[in-house]
PDB file of N, CA and C in Angstrom:
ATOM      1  N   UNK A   1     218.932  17.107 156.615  1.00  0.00           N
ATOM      2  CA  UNK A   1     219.786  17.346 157.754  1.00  0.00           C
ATOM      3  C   UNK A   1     220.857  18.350 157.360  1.00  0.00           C
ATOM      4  N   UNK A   2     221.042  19.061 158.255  1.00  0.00           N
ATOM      5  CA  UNK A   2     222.123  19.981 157.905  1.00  0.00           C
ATOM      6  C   UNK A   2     223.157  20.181 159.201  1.00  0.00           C
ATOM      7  N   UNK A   3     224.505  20.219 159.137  1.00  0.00           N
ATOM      8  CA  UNK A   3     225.648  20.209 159.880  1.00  0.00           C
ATOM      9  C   UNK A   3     225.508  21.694 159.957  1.00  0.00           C
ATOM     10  N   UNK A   4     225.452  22.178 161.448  1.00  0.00           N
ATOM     11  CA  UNK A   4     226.089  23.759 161.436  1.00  0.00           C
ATOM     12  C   UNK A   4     227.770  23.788 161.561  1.00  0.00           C
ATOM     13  N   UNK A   5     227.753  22.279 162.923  1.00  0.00           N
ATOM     14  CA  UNK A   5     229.377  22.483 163.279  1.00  0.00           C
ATOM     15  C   UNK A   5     229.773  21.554 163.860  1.00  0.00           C
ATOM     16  N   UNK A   6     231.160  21.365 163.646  1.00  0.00           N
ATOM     17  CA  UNK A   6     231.526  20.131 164.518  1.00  0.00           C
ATOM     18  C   UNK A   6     233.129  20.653 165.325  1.00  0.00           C
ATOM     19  N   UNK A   7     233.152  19.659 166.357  1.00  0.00           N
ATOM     20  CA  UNK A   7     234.264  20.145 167.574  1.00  0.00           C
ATOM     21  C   UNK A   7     235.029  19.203 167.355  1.00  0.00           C
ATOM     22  N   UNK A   8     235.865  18.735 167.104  1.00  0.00           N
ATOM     23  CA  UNK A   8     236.619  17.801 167.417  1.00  0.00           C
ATOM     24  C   UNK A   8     237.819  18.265 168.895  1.00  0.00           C
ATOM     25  N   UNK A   9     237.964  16.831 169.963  1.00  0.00           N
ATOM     26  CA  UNK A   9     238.610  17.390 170.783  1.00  0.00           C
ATOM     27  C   UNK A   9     240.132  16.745 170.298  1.00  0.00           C
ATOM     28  N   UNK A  10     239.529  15.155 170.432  1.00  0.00           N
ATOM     29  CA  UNK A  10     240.530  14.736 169.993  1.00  0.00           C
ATOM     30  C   UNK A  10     240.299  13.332 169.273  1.00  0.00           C
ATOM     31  N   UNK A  11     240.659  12.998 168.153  1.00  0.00           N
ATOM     32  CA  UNK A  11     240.626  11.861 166.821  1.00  0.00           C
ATOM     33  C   UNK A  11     241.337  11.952 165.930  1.00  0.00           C
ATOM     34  N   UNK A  12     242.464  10.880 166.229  1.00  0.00           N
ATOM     35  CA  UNK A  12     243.486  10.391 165.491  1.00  0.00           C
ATOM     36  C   UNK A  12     244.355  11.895 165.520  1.00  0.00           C
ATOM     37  N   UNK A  13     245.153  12.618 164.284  1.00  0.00           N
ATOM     38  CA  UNK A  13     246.152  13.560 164.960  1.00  0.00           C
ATOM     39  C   UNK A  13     245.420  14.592 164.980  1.00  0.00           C
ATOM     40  N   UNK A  14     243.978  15.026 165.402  1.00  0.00           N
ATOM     41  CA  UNK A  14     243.023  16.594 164.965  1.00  0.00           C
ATOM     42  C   UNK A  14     243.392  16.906 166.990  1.00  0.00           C
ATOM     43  N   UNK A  15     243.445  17.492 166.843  1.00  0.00           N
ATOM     44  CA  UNK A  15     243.066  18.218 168.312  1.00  0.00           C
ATOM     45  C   UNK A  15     242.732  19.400 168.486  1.00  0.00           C
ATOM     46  N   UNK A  16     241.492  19.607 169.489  1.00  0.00           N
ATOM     47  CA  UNK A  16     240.519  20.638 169.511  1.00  0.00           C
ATOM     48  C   UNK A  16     240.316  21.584 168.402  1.00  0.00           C
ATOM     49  N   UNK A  17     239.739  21.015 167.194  1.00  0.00           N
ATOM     50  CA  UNK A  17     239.394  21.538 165.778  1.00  0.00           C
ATOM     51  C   UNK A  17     237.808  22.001 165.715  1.00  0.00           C
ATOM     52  N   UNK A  18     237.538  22.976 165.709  1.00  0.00           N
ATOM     53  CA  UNK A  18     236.344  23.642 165.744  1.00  0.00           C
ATOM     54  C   UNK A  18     236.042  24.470 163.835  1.00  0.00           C
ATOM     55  N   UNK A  19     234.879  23.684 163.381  1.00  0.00           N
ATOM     56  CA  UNK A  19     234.343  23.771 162.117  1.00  0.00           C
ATOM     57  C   UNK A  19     233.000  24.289 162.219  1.00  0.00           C
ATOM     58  N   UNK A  20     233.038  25.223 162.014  1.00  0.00           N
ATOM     59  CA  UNK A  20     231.432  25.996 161.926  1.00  0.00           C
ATOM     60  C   UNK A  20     231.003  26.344 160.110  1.00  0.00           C
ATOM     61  N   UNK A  21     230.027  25.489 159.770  1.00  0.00           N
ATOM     62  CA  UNK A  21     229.647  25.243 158.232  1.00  0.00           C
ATOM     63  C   UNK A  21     228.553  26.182 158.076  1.00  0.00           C
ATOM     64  N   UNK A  22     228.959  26.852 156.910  1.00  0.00           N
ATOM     65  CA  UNK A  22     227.380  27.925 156.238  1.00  0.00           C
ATOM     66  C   UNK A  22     226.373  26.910 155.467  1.00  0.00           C
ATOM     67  N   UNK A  23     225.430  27.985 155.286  1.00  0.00           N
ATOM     68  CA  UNK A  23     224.313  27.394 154.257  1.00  0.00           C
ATOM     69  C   UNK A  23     224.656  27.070 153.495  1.00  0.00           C
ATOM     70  N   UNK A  24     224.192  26.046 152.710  1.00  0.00           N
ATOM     71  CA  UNK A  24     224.520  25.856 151.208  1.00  0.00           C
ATOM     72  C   UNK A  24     225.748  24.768 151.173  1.00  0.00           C
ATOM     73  N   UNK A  25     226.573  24.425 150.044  1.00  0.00           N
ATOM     74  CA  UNK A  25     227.763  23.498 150.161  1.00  0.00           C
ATOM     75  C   UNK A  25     228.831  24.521 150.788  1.00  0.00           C
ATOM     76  N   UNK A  26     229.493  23.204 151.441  1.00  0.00           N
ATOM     77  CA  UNK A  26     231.050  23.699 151.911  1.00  0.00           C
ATOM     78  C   UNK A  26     231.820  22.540 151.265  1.00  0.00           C
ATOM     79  N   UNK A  27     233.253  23.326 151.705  1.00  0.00           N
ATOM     80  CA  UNK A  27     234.124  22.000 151.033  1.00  0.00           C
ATOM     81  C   UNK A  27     235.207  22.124 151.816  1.00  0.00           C
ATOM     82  N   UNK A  28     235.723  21.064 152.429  1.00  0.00           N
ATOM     83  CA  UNK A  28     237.099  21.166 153.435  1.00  0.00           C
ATOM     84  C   UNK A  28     238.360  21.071 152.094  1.00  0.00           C
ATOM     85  N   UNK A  29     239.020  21.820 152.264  1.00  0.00           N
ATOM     86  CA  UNK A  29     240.241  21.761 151.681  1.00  0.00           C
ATOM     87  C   UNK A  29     241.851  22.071 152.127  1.00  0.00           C
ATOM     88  N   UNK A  30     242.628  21.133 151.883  1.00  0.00           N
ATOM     89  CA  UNK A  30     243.954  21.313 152.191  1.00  0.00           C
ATOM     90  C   UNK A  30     245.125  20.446 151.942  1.00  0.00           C
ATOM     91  N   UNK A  31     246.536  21.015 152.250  1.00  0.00           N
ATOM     92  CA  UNK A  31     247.171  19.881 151.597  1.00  0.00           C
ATOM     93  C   UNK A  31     247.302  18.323 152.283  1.00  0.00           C
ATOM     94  N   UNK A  32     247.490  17.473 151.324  1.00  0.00           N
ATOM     95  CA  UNK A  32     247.915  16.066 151.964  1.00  0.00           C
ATOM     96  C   UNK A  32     248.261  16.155 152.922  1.00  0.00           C
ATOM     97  N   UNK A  33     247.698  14.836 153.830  1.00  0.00           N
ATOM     98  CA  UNK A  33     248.133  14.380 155.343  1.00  0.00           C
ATOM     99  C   UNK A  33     247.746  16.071 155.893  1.00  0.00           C
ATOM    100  N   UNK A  34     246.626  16.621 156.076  1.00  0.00           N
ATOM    101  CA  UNK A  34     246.461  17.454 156.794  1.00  0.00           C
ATOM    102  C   UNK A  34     245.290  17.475 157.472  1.00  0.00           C
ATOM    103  N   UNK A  35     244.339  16.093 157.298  1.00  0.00           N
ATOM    104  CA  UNK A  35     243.210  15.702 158.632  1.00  0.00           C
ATOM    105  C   UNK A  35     241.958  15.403 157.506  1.00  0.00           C
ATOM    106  N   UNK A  36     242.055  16.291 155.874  1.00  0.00           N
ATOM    107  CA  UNK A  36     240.392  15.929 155.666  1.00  0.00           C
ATOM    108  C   UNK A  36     240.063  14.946 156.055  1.00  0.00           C
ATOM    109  N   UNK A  37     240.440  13.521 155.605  1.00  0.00           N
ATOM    110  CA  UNK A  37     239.892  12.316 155.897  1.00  0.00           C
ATOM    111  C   UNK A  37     239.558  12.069 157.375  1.00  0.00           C
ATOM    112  N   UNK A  38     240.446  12.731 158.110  1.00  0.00           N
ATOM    113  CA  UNK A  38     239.840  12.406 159.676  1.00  0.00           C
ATOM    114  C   UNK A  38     238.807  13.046 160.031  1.00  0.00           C
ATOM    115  N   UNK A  39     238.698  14.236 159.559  1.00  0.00           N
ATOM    116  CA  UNK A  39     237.115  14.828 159.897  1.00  0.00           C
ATOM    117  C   UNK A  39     236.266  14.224 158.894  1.00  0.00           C
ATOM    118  N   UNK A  40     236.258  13.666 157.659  1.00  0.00           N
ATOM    119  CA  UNK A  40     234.734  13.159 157.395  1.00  0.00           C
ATOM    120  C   UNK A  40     234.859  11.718 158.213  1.00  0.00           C
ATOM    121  N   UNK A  41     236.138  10.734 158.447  1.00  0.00           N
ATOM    122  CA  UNK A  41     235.868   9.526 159.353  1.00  0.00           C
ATOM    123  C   UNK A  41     235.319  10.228 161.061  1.00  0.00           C
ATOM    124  N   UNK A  42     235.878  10.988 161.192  1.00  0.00           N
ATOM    125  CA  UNK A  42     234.876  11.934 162.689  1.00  0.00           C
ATOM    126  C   UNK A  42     233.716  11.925 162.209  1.00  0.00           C
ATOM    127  N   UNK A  43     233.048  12.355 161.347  1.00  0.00           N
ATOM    128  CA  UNK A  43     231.793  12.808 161.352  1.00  0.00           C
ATOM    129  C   UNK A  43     230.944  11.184 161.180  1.00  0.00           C
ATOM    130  N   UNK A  44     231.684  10.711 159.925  1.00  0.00           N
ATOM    131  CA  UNK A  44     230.759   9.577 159.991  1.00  0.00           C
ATOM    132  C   UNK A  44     230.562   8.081 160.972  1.00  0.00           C
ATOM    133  N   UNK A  45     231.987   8.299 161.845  1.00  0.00           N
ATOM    134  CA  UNK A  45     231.964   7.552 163.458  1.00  0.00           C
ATOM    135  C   UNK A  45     230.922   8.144 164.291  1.00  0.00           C
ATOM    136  N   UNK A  46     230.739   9.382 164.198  1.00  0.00           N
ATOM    137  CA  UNK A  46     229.607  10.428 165.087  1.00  0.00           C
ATOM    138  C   UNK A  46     228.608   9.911 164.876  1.00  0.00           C
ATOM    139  N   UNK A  47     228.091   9.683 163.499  1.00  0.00           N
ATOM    140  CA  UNK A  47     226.432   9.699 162.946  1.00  0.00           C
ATOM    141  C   UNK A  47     226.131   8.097 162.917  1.00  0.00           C
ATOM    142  N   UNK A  48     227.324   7.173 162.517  1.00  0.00           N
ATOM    143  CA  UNK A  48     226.922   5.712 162.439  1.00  0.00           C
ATOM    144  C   UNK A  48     228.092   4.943 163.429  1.00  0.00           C
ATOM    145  N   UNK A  49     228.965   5.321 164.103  1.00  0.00           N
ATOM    146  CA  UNK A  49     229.740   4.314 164.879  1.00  0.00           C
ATOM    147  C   UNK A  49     230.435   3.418 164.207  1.00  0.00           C
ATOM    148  N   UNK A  50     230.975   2.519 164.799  1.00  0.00           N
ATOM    149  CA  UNK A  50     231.973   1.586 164.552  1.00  0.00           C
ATOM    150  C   UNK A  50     232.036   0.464 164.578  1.00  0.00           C
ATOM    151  N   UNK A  51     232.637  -0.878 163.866  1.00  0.00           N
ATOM    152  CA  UNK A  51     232.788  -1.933 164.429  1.00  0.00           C
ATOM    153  C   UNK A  51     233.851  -2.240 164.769  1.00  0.00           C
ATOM    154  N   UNK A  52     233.729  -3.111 165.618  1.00  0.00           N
ATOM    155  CA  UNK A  52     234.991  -3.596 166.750  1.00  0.00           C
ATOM    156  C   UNK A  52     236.073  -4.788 165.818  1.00  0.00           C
ATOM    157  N   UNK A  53     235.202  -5.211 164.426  1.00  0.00           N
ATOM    158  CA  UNK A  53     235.636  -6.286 164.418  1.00  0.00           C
ATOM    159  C   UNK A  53     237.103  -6.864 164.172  1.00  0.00           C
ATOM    160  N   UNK A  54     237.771  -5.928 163.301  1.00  0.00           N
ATOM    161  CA  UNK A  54     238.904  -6.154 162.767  1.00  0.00           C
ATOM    162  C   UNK A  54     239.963  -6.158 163.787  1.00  0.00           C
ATOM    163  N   UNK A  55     241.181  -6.395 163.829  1.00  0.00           N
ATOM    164  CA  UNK A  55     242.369  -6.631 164.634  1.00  0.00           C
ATOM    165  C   UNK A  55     243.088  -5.674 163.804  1.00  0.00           C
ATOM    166  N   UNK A  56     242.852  -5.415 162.638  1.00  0.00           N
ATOM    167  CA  UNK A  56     244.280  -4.936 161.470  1.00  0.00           C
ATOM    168  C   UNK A  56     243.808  -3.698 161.308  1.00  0.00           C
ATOM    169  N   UNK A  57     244.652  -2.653 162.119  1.00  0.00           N
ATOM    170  CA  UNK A  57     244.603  -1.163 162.248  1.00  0.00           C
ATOM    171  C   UNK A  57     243.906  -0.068 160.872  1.00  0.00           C
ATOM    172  N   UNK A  58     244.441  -0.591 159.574  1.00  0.00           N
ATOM    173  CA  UNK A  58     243.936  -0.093 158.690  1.00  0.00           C
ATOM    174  C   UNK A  58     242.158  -0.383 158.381  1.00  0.00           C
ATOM    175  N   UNK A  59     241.669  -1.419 158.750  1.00  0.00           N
ATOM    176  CA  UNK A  59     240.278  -1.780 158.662  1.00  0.00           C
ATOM    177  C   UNK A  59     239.506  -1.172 160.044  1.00  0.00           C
ATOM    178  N   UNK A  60     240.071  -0.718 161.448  1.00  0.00           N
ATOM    179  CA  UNK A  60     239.697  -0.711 162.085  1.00  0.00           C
ATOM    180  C   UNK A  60     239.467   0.616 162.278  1.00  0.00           C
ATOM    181  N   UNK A  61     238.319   1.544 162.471  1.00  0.00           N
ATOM    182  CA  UNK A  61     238.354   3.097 162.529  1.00  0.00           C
ATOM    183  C   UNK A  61     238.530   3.185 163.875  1.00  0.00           C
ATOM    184  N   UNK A  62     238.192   2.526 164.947  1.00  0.00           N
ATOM    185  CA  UNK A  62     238.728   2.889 166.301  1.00  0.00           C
ATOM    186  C   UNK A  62     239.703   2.700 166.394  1.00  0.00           C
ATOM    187  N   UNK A  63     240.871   1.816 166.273  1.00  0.00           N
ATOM    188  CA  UNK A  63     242.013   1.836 166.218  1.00  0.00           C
ATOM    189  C   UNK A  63     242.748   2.595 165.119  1.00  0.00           C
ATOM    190  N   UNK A  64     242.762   3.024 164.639  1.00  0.00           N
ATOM    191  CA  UNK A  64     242.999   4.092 162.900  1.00  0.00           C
ATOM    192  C   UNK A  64     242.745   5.305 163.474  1.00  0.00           C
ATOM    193  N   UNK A  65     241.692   5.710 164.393  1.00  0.00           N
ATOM    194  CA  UNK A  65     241.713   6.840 164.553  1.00  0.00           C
ATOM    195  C   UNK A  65     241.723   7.027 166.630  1.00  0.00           C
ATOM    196  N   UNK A  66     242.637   6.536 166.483  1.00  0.00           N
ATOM    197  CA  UNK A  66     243.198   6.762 168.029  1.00  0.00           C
ATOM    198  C   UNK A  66     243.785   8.082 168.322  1.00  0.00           C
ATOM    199  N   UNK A  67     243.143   8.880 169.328  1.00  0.00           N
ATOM    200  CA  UNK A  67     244.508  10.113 168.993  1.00  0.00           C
ATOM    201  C   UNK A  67     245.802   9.933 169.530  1.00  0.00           C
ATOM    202  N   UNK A  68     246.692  10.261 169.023  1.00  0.00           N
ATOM    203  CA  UNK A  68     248.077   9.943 168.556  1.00  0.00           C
ATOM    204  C   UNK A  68     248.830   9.682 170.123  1.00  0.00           C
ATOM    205  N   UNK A  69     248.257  10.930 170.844  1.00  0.00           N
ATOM    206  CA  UNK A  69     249.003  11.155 172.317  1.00  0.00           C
ATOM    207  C   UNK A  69     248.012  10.157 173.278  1.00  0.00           C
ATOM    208  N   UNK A  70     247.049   9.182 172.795  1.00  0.00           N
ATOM    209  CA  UNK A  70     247.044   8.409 174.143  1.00  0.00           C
ATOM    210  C   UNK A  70     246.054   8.836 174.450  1.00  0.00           C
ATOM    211  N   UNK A  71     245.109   9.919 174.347  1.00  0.00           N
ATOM    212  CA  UNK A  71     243.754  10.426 175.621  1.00  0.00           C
ATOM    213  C   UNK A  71     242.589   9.758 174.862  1.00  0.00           C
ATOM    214  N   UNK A  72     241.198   9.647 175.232  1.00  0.00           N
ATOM    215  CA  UNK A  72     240.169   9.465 174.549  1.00  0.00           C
ATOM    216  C   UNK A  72     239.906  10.123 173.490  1.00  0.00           C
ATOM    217  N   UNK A  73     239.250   9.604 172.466  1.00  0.00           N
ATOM    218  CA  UNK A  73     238.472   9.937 171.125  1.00  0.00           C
ATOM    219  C   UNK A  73     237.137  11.064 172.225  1.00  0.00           C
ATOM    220  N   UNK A  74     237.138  11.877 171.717  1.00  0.00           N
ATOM    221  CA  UNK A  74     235.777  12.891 171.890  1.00  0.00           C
ATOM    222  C   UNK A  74     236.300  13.738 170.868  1.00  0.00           C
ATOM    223  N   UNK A  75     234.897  14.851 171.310  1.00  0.00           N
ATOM    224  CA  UNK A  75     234.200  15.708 170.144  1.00  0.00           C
ATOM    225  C   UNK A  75     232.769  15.822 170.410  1.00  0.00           C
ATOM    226  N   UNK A  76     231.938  16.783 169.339  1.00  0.00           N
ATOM    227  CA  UNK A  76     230.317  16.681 168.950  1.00  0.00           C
ATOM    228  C   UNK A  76     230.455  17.683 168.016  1.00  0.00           C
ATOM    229  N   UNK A  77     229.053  16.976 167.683  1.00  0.00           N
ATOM    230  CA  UNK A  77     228.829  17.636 166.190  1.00  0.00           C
ATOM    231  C   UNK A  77     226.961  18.792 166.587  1.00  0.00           C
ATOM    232  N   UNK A  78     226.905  19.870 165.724  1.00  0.00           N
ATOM    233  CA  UNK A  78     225.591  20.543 166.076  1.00  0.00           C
ATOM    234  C   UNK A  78     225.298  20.277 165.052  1.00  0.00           C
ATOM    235  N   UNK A  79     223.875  19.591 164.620  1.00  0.00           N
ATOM    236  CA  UNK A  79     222.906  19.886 163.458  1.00  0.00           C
ATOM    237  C   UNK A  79     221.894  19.402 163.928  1.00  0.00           C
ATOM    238  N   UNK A  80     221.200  19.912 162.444  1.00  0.00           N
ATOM    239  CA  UNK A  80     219.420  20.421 162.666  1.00  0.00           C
ATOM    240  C   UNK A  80     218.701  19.101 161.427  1.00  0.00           C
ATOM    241  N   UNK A  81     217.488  18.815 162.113  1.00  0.00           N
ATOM    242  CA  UNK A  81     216.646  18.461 161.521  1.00  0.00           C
ATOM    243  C   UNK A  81     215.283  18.551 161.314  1.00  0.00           C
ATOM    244  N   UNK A  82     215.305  19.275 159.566  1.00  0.00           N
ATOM    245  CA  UNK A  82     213.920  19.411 159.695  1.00  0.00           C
ATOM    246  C   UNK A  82     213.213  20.515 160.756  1.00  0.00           C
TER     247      UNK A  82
END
């Protein structure tokens, strides 16, 4: 499987973040508290979802990654398989 790109509109503090990935490895980089972790938890909420179960914000990726101002979680991701 290969990721060409992903949109984020809005998840947790990213808003409308557009990532278009080349062949071969990429690597997100930047300083602290500046979203990596929210785009690989975006990507991997995208590909496997969530559970509801926890109450306690830190265990919970839907609640953890609320966007900040209140609107719905969206986004999509483009890749190829095979």
């Amino acid at each position: 499987m290969k990721i060409n790109s992903i949109y984020i509109s809005a998840f947790g503090g990213i808003k409308n973040l557009k990532l278009d990935f080349n062949n071969g490895f990429n690597v997100i980089l930047g300083d602290n508290e500046n979203g990596k972790s929210t785009v690989m938890a975006f990507i991997k909420m995208m590909f496997y979802g969530s559970d509801r179960g926890s109450s306690q914000i830190a265990k919970n990726i839907r609640k953890k990654s609320a966007p900040w101002d209140g609107s719905a979680m969206a986004g999509s991701i483009d890749f190829e398989h095979s």
